[in-house]
C-alpha atoms as a PDB file:
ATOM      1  CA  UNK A   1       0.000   0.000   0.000  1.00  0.00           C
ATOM      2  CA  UNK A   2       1.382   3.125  -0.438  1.00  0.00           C
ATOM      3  CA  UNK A   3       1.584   6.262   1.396  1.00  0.00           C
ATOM      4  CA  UNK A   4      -2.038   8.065   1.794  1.00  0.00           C
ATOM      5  CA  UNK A   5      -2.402  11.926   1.222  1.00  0.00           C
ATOM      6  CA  UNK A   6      -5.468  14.021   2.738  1.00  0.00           C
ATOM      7  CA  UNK A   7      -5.938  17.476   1.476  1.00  0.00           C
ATOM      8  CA  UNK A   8      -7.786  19.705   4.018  1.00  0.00           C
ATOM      9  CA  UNK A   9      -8.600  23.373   5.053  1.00  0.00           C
ATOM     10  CA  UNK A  10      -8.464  24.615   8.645  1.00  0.00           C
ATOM     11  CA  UNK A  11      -8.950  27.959  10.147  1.00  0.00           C
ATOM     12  CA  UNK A  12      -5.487  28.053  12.035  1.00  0.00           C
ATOM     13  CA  UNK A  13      -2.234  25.878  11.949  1.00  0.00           C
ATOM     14  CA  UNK A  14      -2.996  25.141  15.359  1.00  0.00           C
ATOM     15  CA  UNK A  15      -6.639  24.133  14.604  1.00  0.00           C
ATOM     16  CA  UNK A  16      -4.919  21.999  11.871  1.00  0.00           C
ATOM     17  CA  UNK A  17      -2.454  20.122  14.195  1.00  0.00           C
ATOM     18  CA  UNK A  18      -5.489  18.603  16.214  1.00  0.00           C
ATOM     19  CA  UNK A  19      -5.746  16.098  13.356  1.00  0.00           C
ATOM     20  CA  UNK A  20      -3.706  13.644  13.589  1.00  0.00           C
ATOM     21  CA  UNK A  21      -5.933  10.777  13.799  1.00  0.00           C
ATOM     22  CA  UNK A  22      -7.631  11.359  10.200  1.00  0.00           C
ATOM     23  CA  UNK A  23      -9.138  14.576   8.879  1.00  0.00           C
ATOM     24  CA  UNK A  24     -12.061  12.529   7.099  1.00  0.00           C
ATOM     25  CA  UNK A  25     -13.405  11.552  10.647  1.00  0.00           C
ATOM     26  CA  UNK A  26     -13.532  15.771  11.225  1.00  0.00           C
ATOM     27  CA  UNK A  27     -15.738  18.427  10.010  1.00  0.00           C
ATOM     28  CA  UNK A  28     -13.031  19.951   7.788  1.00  0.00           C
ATOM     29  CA  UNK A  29     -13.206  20.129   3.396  1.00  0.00           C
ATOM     30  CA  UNK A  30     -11.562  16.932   2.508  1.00  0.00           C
ATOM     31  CA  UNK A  31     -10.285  15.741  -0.920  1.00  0.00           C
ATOM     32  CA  UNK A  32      -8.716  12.572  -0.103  1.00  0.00           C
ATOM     33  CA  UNK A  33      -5.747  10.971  -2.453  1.00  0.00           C
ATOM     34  CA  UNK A  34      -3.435   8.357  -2.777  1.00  0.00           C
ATOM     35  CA  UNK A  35       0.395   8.889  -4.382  1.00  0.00           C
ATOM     36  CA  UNK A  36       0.377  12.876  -5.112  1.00  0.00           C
ATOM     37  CA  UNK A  37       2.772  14.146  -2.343  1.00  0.00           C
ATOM     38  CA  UNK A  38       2.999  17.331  -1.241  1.00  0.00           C
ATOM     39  CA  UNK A  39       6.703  17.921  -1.500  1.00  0.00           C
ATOM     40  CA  UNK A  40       7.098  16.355  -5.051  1.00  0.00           C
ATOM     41  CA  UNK A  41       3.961  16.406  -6.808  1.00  0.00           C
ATOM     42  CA  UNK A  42       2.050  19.148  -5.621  1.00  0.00           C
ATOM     43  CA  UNK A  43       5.037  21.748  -5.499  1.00  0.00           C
ATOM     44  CA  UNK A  44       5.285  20.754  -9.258  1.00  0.00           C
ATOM     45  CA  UNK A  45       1.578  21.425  -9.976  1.00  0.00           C
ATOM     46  CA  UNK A  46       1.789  24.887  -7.841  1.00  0.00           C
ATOM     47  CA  UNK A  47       4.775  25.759 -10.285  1.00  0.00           C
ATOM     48  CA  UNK A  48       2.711  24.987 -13.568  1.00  0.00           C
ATOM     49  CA  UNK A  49      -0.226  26.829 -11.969  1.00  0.00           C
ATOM     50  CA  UNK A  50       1.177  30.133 -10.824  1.00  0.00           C
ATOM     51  CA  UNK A  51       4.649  30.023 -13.094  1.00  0.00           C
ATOM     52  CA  UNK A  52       6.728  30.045 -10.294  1.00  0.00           C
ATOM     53  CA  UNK A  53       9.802  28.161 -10.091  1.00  0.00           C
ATOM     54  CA  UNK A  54       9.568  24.661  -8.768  1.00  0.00           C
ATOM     55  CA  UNK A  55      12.683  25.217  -6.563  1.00  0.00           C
ATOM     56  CA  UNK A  56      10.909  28.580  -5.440  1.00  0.00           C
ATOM     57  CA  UNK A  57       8.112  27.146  -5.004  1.00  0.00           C
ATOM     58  CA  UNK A  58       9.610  24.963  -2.728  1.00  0.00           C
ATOM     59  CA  UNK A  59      11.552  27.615  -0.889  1.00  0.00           C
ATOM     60  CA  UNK A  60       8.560  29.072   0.472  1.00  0.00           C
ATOM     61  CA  UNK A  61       8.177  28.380   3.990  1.00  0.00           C
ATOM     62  CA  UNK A  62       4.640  27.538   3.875  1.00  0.00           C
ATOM     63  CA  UNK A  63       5.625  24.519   1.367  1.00  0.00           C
ATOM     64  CA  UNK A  64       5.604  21.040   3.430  1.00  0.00           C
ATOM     65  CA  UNK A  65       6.470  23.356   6.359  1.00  0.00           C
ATOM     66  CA  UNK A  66       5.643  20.501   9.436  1.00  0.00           C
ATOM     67  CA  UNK A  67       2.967  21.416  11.954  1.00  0.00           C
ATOM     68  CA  UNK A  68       2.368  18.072  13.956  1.00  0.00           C
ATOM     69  CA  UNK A  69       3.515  14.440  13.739  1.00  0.00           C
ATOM     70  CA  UNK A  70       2.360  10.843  15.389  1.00  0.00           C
ATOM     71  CA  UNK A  71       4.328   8.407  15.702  1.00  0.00           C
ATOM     72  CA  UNK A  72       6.775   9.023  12.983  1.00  0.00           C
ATOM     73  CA  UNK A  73       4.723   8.015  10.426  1.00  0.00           C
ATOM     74  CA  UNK A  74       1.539  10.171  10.919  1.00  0.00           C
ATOM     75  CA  UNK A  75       2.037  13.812   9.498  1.00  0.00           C
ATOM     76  CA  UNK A  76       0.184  17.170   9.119  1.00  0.00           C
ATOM     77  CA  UNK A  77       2.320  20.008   7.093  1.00  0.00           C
ATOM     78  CA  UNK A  78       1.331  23.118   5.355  1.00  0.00           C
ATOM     79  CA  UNK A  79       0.689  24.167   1.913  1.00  0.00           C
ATOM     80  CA  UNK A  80       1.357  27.815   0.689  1.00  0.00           C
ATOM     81  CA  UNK A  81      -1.347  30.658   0.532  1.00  0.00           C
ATOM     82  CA  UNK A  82       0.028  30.831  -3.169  1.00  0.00           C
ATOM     83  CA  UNK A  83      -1.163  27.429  -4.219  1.00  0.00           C
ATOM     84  CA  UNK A  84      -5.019  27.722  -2.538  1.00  0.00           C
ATOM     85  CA  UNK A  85      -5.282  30.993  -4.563  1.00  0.00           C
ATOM     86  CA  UNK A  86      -3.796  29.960  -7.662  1.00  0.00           C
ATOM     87  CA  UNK A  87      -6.115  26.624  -7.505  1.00  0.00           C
ATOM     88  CA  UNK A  88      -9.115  28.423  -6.342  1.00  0.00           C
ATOM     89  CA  UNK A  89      -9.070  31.272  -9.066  1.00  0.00           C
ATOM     90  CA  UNK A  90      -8.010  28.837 -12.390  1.00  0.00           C
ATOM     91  CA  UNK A  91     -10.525  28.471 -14.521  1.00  0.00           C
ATOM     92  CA  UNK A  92     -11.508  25.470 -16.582  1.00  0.00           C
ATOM     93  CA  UNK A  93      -9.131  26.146 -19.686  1.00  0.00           C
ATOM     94  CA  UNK A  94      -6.227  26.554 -17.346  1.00  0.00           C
ATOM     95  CA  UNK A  95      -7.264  23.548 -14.698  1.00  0.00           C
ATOM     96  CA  UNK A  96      -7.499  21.628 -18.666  1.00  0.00           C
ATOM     97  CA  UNK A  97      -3.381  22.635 -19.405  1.00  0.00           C
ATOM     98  CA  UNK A  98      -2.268  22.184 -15.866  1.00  0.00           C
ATOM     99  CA  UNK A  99      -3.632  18.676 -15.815  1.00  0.00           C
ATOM    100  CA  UNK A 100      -1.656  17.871 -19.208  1.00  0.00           C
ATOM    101  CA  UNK A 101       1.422  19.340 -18.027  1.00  0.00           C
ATOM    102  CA  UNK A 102       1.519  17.784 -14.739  1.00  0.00           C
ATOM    103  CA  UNK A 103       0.943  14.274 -16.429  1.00  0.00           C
ATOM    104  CA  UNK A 104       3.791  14.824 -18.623  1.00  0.00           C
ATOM    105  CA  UNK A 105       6.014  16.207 -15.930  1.00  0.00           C
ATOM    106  CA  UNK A 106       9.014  13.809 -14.138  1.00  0.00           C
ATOM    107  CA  UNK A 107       7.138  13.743 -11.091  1.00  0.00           C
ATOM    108  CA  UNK A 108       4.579  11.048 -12.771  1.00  0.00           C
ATOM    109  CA  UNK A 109       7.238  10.011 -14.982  1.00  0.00           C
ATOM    110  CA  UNK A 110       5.487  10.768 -17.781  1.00  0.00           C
ATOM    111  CA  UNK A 111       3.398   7.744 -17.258  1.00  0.00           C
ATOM    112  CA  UNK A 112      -0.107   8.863 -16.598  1.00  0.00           C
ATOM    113  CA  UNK A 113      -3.046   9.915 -18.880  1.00  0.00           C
ATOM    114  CA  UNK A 114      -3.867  13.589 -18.315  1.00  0.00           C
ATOM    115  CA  UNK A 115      -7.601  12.495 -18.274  1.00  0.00           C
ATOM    116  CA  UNK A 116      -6.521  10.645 -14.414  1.00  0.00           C
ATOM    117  CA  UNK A 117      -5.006  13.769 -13.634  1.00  0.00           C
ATOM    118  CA  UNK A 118      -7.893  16.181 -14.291  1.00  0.00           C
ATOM    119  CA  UNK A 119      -9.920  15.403 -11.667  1.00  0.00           C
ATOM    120  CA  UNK A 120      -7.315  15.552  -9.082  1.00  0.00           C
ATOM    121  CA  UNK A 121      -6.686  19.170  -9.963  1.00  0.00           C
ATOM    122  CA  UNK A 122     -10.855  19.542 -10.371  1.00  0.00           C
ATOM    123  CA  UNK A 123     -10.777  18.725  -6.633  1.00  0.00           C
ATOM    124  CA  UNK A 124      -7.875  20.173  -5.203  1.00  0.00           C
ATOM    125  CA  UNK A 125      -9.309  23.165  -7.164  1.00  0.00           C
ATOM    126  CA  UNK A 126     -12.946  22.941  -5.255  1.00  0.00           C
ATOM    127  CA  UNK A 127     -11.424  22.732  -2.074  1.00  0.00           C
ATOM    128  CA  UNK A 128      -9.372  25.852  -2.524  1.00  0.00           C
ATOM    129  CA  UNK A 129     -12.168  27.958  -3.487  1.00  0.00           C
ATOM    130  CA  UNK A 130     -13.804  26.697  -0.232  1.00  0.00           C
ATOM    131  CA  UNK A 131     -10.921  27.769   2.156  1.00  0.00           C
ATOM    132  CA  UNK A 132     -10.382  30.766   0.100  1.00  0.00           C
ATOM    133  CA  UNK A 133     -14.348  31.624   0.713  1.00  0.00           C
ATOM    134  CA  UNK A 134     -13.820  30.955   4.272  1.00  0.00           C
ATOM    135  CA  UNK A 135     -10.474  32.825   4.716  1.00  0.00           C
ATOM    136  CA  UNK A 136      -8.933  29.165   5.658  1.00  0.00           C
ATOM    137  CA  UNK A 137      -5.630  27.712   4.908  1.00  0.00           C
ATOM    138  CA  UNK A 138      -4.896  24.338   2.933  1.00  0.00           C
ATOM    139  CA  UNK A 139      -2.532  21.653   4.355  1.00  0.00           C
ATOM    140  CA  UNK A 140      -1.985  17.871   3.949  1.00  0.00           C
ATOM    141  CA  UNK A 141      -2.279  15.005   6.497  1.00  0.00           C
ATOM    142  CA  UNK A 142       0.339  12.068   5.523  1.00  0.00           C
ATOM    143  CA  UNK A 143       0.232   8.539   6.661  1.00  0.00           C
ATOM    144  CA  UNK A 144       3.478   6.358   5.516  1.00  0.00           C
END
């Protein structure tokens, strides 16, 4: 099995740290995923969305920035500001292009159909627009 990936929004970091257990079994947005890390993956899709550098991208200290951990194998880390906005204000057209680039990229090895990718970003996208809406932040729960 591989490692599991739960995209949320909280108010606070702090608010955000309380789940370590799971944030599906909370009242928080959820878009739950399998195999798109934050560090990797989702740094490259910020980068195609917003035309930022990858490395950048993944100098901001927001990025994968650690907030809680259980057990070693049980993590909840930030995502940046930049990457809910950019996600919550692309339209269709651009969700369409950052899908096909981010299939193509090294991070999926080239080796996915940009029609699997789609909804991923579709999601990710919805969620942003609901933390934007309700001034919250995004961040990712990890379990290894």
């Amino acid at each position: 099995m591989g490692n599991l990936y739960d995209y949320f929004a909280a108010s606070s970091d702090e608010l955000a740290a309380t789940v370590l257990e799971s944030p599906t079994v909370t009242n928080f947005p959820v878009v739950e995923l399998k195999d798109i890390d934050p560090i990797i993956q989702l740094s490259r899709a910020e980068a195609l969305l917003t035309g930022t550098g990858f490395d950048t991208v993944c100098a901001n200290p927001r990025s994968d920035h650690l907030i809680a951990e259980l057990d070693e194998s049980v993590f909840v880390s930030t995502l940046t500001d930049e990457l809910r906005d950019a996600l919550a204000s692309a339209d269709e057209t651009h969700r369409r292009q950052v899908a096909e680039l981010w299939a193509r990229s090294e991070e999926f090895d080239g080796d996915i159909d940009p029609t699997d990718v789609l909804p991923v970003v579709d999601e990710l996208a919805d969620l942003a627009r609901q933390a934007k809406a309700a001034g919250d932040r995004l961040y990712c729960w990890t379990c290894l």
